[in-house]
PDB file of N, CA and C in Angstrom:
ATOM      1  N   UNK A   1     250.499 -45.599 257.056  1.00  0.00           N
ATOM      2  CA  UNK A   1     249.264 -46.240 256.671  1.00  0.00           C
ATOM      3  C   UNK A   1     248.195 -45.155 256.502  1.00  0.00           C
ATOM      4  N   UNK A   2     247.461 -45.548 255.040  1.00  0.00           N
ATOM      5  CA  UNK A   2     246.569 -44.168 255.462  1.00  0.00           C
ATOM      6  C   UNK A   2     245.301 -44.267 255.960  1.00  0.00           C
ATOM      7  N   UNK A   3     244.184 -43.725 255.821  1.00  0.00           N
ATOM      8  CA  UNK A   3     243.014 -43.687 257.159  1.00  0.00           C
ATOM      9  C   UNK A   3     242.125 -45.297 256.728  1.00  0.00           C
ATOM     10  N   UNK A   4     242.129 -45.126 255.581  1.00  0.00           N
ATOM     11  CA  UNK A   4     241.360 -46.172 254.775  1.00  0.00           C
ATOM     12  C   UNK A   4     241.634 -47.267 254.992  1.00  0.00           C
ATOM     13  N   UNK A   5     242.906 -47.388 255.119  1.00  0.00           N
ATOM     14  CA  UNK A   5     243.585 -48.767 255.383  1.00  0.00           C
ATOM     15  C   UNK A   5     243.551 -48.982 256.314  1.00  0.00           C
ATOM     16  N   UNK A   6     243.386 -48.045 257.743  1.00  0.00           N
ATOM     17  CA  UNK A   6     243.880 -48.448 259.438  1.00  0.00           C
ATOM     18  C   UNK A   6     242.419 -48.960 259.505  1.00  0.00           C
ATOM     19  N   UNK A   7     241.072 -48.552 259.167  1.00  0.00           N
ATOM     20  CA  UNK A   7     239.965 -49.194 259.165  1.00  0.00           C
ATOM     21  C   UNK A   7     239.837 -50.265 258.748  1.00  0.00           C
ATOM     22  N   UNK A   8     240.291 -50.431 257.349  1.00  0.00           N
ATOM     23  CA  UNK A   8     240.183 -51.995 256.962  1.00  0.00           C
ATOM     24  C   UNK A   8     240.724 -52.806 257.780  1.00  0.00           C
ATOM     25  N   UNK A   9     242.139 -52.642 258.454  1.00  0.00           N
ATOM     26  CA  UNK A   9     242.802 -53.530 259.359  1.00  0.00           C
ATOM     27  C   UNK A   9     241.933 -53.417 260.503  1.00  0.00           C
ATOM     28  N   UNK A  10     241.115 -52.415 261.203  1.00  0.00           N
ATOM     29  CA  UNK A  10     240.506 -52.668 261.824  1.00  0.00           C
ATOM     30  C   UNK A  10     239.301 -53.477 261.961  1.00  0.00           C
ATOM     31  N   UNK A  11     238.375 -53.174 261.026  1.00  0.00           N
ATOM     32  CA  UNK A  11     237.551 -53.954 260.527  1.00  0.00           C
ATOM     33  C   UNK A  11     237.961 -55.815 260.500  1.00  0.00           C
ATOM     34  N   UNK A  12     239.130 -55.752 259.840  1.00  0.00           N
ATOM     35  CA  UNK A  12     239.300 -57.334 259.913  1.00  0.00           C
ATOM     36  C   UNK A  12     239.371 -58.125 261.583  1.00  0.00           C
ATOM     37  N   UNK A  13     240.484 -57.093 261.949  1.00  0.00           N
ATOM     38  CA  UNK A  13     240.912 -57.790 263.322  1.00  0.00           C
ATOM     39  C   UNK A  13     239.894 -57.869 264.025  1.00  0.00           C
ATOM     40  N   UNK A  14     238.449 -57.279 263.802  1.00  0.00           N
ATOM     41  CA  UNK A  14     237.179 -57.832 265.121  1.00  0.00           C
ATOM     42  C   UNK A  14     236.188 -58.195 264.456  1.00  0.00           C
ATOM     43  N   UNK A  15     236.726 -58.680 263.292  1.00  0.00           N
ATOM     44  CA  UNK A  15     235.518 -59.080 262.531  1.00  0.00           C
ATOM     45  C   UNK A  15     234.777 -60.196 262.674  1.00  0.00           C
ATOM     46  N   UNK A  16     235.225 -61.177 263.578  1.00  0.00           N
ATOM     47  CA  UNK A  16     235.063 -62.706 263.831  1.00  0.00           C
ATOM     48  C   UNK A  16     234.391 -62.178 265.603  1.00  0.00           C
ATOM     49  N   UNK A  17     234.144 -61.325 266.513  1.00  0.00           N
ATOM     50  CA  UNK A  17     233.923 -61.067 267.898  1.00  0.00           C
ATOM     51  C   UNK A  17     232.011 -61.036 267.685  1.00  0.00           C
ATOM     52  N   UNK A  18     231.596 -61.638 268.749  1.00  0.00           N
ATOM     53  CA  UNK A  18     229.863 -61.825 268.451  1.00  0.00           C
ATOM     54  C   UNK A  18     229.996 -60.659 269.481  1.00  0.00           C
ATOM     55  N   UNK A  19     228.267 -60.448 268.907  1.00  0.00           N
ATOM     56  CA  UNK A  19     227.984 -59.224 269.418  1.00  0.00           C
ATOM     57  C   UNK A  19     227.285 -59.901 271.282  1.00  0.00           C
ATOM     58  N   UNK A  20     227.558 -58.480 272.345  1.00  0.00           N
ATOM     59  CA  UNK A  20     226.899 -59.556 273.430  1.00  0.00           C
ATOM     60  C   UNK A  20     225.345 -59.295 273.424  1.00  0.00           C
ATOM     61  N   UNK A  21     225.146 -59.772 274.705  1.00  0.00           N
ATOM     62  CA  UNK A  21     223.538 -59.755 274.606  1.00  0.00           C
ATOM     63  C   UNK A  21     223.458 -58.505 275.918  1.00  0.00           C
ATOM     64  N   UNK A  22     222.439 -58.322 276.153  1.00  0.00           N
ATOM     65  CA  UNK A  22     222.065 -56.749 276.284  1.00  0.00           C
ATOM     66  C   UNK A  22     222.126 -56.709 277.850  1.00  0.00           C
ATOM     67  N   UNK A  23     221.912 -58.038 278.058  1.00  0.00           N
ATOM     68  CA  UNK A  23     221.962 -58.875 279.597  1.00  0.00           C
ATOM     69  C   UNK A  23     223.690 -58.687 279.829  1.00  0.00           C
ATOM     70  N   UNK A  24     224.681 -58.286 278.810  1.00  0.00           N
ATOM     71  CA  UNK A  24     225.864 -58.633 279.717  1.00  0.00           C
ATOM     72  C   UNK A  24     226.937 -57.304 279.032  1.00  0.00           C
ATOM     73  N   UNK A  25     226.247 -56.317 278.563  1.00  0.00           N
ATOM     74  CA  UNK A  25     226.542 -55.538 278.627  1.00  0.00           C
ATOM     75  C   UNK A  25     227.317 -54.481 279.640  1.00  0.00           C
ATOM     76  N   UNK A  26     226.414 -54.890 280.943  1.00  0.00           N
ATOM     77  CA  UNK A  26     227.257 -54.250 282.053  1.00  0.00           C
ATOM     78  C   UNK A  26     226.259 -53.357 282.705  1.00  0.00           C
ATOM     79  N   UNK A  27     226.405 -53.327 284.165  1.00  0.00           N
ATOM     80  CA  UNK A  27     224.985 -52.923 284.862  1.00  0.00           C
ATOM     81  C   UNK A  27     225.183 -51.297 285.043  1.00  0.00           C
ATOM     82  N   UNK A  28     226.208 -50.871 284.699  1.00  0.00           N
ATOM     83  CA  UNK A  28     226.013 -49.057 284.343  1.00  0.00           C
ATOM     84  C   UNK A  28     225.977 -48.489 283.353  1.00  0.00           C
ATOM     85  N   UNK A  29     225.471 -49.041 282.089  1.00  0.00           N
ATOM     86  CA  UNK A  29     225.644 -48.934 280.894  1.00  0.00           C
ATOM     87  C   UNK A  29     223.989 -47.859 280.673  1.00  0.00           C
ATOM     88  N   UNK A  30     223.856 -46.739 279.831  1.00  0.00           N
ATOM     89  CA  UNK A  30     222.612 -45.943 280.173  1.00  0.00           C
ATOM     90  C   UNK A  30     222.055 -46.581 279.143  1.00  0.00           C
ATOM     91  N   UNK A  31     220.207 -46.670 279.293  1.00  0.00           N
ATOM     92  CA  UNK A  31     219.663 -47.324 278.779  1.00  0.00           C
ATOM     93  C   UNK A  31     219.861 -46.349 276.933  1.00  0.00           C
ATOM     94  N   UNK A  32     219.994 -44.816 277.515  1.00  0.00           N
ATOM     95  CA  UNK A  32     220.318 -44.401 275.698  1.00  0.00           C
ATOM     96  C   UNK A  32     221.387 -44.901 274.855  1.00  0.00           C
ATOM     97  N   UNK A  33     222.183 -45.280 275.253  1.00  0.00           N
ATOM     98  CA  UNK A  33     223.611 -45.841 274.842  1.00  0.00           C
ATOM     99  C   UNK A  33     223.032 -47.514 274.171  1.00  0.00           C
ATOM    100  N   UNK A  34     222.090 -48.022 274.812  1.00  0.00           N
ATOM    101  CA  UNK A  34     221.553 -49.205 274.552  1.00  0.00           C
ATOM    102  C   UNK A  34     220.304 -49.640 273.334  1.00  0.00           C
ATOM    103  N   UNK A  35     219.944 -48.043 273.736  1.00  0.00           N
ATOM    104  CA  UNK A  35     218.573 -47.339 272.270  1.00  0.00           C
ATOM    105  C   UNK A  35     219.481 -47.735 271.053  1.00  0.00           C
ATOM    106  N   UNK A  36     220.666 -46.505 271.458  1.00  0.00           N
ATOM    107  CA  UNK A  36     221.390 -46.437 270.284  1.00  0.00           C
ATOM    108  C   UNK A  36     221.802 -47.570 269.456  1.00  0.00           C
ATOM    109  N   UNK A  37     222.305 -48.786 269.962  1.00  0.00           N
ATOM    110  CA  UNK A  37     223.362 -49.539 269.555  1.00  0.00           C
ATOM    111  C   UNK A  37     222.201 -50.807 269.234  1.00  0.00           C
ATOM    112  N   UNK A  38     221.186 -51.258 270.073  1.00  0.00           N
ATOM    113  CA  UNK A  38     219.940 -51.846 269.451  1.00  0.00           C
ATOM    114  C   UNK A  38     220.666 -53.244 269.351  1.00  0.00           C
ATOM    115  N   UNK A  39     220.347 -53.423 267.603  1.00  0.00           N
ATOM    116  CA  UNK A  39     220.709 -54.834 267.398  1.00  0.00           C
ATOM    117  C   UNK A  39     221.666 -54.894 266.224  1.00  0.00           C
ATOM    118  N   UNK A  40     222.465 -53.407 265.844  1.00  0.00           N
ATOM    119  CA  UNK A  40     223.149 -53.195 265.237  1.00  0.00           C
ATOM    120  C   UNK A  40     224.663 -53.826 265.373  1.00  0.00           C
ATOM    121  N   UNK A  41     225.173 -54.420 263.903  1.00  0.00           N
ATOM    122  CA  UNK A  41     226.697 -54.830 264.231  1.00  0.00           C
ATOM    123  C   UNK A  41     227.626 -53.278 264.631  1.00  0.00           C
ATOM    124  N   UNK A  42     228.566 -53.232 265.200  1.00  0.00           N
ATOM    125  CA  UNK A  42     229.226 -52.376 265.091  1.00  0.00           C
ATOM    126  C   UNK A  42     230.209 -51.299 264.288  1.00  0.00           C
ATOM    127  N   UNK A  43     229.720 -52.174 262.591  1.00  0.00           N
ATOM    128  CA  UNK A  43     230.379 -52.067 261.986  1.00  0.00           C
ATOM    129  C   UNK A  43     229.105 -51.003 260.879  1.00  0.00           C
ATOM    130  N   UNK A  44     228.048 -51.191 261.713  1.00  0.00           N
ATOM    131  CA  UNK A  44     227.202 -50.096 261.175  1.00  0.00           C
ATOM    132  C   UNK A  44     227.151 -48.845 261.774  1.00  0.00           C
ATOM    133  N   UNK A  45     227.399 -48.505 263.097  1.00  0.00           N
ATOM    134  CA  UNK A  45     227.374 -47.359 264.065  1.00  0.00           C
ATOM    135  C   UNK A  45     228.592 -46.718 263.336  1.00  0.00           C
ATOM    136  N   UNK A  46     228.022 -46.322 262.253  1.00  0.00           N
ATOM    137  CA  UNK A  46     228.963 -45.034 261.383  1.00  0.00           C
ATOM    138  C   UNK A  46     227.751 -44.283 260.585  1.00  0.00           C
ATOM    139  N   UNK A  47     228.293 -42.458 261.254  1.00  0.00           N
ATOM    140  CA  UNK A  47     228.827 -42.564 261.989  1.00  0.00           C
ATOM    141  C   UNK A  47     228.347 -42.530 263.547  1.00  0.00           C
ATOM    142  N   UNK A  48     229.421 -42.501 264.461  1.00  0.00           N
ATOM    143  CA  UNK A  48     229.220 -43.026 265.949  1.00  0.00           C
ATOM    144  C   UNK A  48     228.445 -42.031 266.361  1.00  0.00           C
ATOM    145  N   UNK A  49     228.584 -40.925 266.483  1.00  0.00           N
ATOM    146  CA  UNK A  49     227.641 -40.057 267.052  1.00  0.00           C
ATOM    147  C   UNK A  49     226.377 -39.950 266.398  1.00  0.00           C
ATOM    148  N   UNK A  50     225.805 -40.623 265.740  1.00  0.00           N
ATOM    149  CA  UNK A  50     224.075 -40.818 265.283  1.00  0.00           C
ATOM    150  C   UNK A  50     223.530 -42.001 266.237  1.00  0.00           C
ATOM    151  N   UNK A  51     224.537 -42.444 266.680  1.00  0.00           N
ATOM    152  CA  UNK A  51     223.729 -43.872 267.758  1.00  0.00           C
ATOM    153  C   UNK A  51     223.955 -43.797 268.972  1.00  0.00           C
ATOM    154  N   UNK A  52     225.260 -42.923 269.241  1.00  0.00           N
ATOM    155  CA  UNK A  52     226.054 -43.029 270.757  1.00  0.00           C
ATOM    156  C   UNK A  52     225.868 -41.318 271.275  1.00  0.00           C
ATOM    157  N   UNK A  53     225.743 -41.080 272.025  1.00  0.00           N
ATOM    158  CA  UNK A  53     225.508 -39.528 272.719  1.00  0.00           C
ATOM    159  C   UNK A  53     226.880 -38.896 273.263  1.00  0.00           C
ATOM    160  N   UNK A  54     227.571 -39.702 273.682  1.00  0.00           N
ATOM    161  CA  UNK A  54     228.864 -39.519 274.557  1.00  0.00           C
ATOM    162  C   UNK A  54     229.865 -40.263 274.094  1.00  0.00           C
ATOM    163  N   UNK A  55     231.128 -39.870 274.278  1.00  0.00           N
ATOM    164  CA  UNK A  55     232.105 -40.380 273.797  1.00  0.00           C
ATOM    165  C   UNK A  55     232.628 -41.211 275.186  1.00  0.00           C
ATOM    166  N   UNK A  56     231.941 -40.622 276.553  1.00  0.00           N
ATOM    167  CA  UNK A  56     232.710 -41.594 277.932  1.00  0.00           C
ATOM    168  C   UNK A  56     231.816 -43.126 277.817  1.00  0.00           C
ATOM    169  N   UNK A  57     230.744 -43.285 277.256  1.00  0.00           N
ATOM    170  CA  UNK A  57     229.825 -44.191 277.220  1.00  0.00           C
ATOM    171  C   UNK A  57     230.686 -45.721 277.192  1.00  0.00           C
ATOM    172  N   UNK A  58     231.871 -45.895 276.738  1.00  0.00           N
ATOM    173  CA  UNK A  58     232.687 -47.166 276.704  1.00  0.00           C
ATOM    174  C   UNK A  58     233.049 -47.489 277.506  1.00  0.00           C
ATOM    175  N   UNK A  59     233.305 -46.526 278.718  1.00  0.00           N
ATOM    176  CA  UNK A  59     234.080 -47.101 279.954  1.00  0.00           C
ATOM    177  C   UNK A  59     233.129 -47.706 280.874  1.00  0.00           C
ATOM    178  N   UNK A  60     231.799 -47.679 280.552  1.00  0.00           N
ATOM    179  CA  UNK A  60     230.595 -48.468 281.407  1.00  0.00           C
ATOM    180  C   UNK A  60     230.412 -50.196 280.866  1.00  0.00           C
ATOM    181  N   UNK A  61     230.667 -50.005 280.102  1.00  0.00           N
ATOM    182  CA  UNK A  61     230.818 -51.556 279.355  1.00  0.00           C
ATOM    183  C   UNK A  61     231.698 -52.440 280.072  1.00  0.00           C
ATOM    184  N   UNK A  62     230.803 -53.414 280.211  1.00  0.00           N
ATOM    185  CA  UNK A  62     231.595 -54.905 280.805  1.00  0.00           C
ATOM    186  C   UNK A  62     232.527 -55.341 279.424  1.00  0.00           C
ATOM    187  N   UNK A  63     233.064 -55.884 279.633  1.00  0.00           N
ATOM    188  CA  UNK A  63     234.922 -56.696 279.272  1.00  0.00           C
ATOM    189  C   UNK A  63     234.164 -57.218 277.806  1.00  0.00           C
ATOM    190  N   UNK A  64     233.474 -57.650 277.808  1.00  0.00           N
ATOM    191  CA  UNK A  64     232.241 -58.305 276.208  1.00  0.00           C
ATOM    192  C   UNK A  64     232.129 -57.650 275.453  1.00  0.00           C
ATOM    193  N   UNK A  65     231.549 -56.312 275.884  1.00  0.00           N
ATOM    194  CA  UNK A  65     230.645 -55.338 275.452  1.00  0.00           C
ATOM    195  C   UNK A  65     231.819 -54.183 275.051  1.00  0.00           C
ATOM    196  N   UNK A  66     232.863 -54.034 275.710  1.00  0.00           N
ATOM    197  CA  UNK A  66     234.199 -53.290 275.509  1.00  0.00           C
ATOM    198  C   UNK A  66     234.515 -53.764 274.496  1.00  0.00           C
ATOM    199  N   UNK A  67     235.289 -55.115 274.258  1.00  0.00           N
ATOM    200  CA  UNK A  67     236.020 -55.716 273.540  1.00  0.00           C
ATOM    201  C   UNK A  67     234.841 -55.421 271.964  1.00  0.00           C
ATOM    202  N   UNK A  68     233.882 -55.715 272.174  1.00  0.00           N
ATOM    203  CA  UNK A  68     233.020 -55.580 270.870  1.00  0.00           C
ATOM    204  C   UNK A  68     232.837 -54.506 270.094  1.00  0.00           C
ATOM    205  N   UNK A  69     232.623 -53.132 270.927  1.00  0.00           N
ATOM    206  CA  UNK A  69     232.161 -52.178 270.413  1.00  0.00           C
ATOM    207  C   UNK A  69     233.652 -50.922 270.227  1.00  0.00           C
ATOM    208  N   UNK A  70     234.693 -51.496 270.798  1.00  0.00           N
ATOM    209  CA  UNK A  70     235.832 -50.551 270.793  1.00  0.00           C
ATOM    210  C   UNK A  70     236.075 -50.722 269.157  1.00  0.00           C
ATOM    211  N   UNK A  71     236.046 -51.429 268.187  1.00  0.00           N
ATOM    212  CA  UNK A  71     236.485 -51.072 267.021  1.00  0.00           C
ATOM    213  C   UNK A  71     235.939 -49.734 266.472  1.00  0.00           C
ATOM    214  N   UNK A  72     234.483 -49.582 267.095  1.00  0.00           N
ATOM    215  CA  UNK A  72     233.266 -48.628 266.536  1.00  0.00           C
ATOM    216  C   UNK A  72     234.095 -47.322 266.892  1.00  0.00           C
ATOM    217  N   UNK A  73     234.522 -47.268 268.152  1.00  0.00           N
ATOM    218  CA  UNK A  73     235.257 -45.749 268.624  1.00  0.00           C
ATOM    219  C   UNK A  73     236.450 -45.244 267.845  1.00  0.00           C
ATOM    220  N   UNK A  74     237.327 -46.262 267.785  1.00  0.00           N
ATOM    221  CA  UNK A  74     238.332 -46.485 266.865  1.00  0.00           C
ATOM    222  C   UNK A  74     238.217 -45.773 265.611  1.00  0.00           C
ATOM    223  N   UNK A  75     237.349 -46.372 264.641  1.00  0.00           N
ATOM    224  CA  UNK A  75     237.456 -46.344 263.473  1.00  0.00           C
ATOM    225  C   UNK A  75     236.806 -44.441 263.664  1.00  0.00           C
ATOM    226  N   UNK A  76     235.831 -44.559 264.520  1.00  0.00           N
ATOM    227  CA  UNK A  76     234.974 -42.755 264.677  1.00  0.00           C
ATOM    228  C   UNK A  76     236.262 -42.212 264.709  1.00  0.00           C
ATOM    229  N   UNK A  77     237.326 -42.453 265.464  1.00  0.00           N
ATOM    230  CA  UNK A  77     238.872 -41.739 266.199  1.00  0.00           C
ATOM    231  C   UNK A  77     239.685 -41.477 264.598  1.00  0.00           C
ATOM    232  N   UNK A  78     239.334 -41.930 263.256  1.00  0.00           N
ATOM    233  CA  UNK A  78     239.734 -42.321 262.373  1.00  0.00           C
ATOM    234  C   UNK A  78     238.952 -41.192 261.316  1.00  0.00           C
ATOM    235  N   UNK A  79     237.815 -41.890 261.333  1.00  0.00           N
ATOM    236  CA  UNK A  79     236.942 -41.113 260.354  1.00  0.00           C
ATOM    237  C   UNK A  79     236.016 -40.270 260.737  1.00  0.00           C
ATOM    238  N   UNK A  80     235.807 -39.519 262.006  1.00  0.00           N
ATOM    239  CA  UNK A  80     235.185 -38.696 262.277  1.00  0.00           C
ATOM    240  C   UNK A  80     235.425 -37.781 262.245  1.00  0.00           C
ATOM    241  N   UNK A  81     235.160 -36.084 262.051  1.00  0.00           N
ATOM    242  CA  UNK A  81     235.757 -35.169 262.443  1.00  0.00           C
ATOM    243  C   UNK A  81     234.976 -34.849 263.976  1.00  0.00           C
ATOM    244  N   UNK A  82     236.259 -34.078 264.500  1.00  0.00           N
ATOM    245  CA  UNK A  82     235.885 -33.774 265.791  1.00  0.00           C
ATOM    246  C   UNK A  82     236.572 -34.886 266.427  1.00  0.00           C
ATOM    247  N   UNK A  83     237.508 -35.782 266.385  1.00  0.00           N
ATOM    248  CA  UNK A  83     237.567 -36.927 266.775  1.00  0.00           C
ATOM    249  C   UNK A  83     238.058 -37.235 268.394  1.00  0.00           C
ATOM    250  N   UNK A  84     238.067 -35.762 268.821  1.00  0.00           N
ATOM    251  CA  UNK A  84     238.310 -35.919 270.214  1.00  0.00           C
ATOM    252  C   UNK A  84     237.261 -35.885 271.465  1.00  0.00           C
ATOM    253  N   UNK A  85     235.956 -36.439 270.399  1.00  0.00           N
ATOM    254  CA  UNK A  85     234.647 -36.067 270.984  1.00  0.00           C
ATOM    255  C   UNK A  85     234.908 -37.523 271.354  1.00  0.00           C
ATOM    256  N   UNK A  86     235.949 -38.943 271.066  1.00  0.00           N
ATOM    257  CA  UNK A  86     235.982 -39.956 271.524  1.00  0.00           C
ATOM    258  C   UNK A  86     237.051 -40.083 272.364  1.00  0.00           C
ATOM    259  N   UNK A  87     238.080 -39.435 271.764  1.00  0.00           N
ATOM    260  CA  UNK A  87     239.368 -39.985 272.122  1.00  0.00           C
ATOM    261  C   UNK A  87     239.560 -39.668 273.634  1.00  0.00           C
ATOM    262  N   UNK A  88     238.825 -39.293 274.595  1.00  0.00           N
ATOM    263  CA  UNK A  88     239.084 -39.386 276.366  1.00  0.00           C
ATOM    264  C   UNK A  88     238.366 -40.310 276.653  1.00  0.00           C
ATOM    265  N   UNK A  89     237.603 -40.682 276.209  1.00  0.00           N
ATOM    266  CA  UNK A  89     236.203 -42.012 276.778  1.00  0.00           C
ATOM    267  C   UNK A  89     237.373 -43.584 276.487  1.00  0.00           C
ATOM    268  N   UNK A  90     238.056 -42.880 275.414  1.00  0.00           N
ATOM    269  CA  UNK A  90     238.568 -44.302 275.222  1.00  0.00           C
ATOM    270  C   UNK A  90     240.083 -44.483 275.649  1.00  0.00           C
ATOM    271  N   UNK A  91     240.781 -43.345 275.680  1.00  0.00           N
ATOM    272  CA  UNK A  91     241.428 -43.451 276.563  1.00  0.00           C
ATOM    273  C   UNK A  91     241.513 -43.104 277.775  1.00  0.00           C
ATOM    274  N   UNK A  92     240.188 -43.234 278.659  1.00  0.00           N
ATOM    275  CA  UNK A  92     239.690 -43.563 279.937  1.00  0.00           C
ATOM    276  C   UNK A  92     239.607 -45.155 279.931  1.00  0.00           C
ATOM    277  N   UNK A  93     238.898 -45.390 279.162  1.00  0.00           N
ATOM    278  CA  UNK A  93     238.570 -46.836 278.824  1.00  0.00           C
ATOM    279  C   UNK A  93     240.255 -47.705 278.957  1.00  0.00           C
ATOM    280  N   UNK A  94     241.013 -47.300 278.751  1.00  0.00           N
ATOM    281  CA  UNK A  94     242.051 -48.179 278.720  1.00  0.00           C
ATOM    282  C   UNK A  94     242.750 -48.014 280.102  1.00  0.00           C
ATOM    283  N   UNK A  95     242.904 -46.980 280.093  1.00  0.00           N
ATOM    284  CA  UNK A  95     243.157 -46.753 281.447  1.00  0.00           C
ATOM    285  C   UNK A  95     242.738 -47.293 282.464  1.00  0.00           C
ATOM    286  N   UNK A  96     241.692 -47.201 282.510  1.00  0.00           N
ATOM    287  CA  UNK A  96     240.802 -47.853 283.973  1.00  0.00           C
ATOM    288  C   UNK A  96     240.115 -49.221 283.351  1.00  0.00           C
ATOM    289  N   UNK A  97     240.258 -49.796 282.294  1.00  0.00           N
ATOM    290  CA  UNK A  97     240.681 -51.143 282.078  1.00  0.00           C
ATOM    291  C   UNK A  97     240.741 -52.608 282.843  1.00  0.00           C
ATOM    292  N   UNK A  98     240.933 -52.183 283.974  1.00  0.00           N
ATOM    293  CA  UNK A  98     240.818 -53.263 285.060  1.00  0.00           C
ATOM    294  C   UNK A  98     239.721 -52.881 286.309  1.00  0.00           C
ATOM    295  N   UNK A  99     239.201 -52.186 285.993  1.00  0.00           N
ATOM    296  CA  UNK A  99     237.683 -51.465 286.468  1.00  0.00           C
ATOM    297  C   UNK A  99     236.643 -51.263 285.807  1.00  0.00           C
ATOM    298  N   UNK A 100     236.192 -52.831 285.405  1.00  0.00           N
ATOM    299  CA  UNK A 100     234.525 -52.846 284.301  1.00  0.00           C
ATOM    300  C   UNK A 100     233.575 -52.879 285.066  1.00  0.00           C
ATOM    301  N   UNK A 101     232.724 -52.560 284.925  1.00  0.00           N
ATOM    302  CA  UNK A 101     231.494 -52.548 285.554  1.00  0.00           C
ATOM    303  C   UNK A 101     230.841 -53.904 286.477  1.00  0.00           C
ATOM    304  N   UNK A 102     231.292 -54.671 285.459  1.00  0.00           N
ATOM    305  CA  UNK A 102     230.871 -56.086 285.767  1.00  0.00           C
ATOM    306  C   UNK A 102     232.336 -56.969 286.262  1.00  0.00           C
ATOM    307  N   UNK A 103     233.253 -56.285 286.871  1.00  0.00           N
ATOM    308  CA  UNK A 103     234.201 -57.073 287.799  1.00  0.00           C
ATOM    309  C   UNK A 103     235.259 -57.673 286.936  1.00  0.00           C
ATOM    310  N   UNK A 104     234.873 -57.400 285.407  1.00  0.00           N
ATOM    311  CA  UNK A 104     236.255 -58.168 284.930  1.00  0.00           C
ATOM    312  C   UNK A 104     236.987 -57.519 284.139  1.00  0.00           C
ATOM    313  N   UNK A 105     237.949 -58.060 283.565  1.00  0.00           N
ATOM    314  CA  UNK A 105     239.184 -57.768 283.577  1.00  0.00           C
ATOM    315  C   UNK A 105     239.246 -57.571 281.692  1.00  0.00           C
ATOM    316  N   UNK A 106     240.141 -56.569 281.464  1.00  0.00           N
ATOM    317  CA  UNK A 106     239.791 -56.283 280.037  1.00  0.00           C
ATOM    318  C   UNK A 106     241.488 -56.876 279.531  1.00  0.00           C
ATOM    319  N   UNK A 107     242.517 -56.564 280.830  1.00  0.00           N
ATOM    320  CA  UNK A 107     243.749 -56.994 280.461  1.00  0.00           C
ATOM    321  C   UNK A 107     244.573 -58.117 281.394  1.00  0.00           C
TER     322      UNK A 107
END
């Protein structure tokens, strides 16, 4: 599959997920990470590093706020160069997966 296409499939598969509210984001989430992302869909935070500072910034996200904004890392993991400025945040993020901020459960 080539890069173009793993986005589009990405793009589709979270295309229907609402965005959360800022209240359930998750109570270790830094308020810059929150500047950044505003009231933007996720499908605008391209690219990711003009809105997001850190690539660990996902693993603070409650189970909502994960599930929503992981396409955004994804697709950066895709079309960014440098792309390993994400790829430990998010595979931290999966990893510790059953340790959200807000007590729940991602799997």
């Amino acid at each position: 599959m080539k890069p173009g296409e793993l986005i589009t499939s990405i793009e589709e598969a979270f295309a229907d997920i609402d965005r959360p509210s800022i209240e359930a984001m998750g109570g270790y989430v830094e308020r810059q990470f929150l500047d950044g992302v505003r009231s933007r869909a996720w499908q605008e935070l391209r690219p990711l590093r003009q809105f997001v500072r850190g690539g660990g910034d996902i693993v603070l996200l409650s189970a909502k706020a994960y599930q929503y904004y992981l396409p955004a890392y994804l697709v950066a993991l895709i079309d960014e160069p440098a792309e390993e400025f994400y790829l430990n945040g998010v595979l931290d993020s999966v990893w510790y997966g059953s340790d959200r901020s807000d007590g729940s459960k991602l799997l």
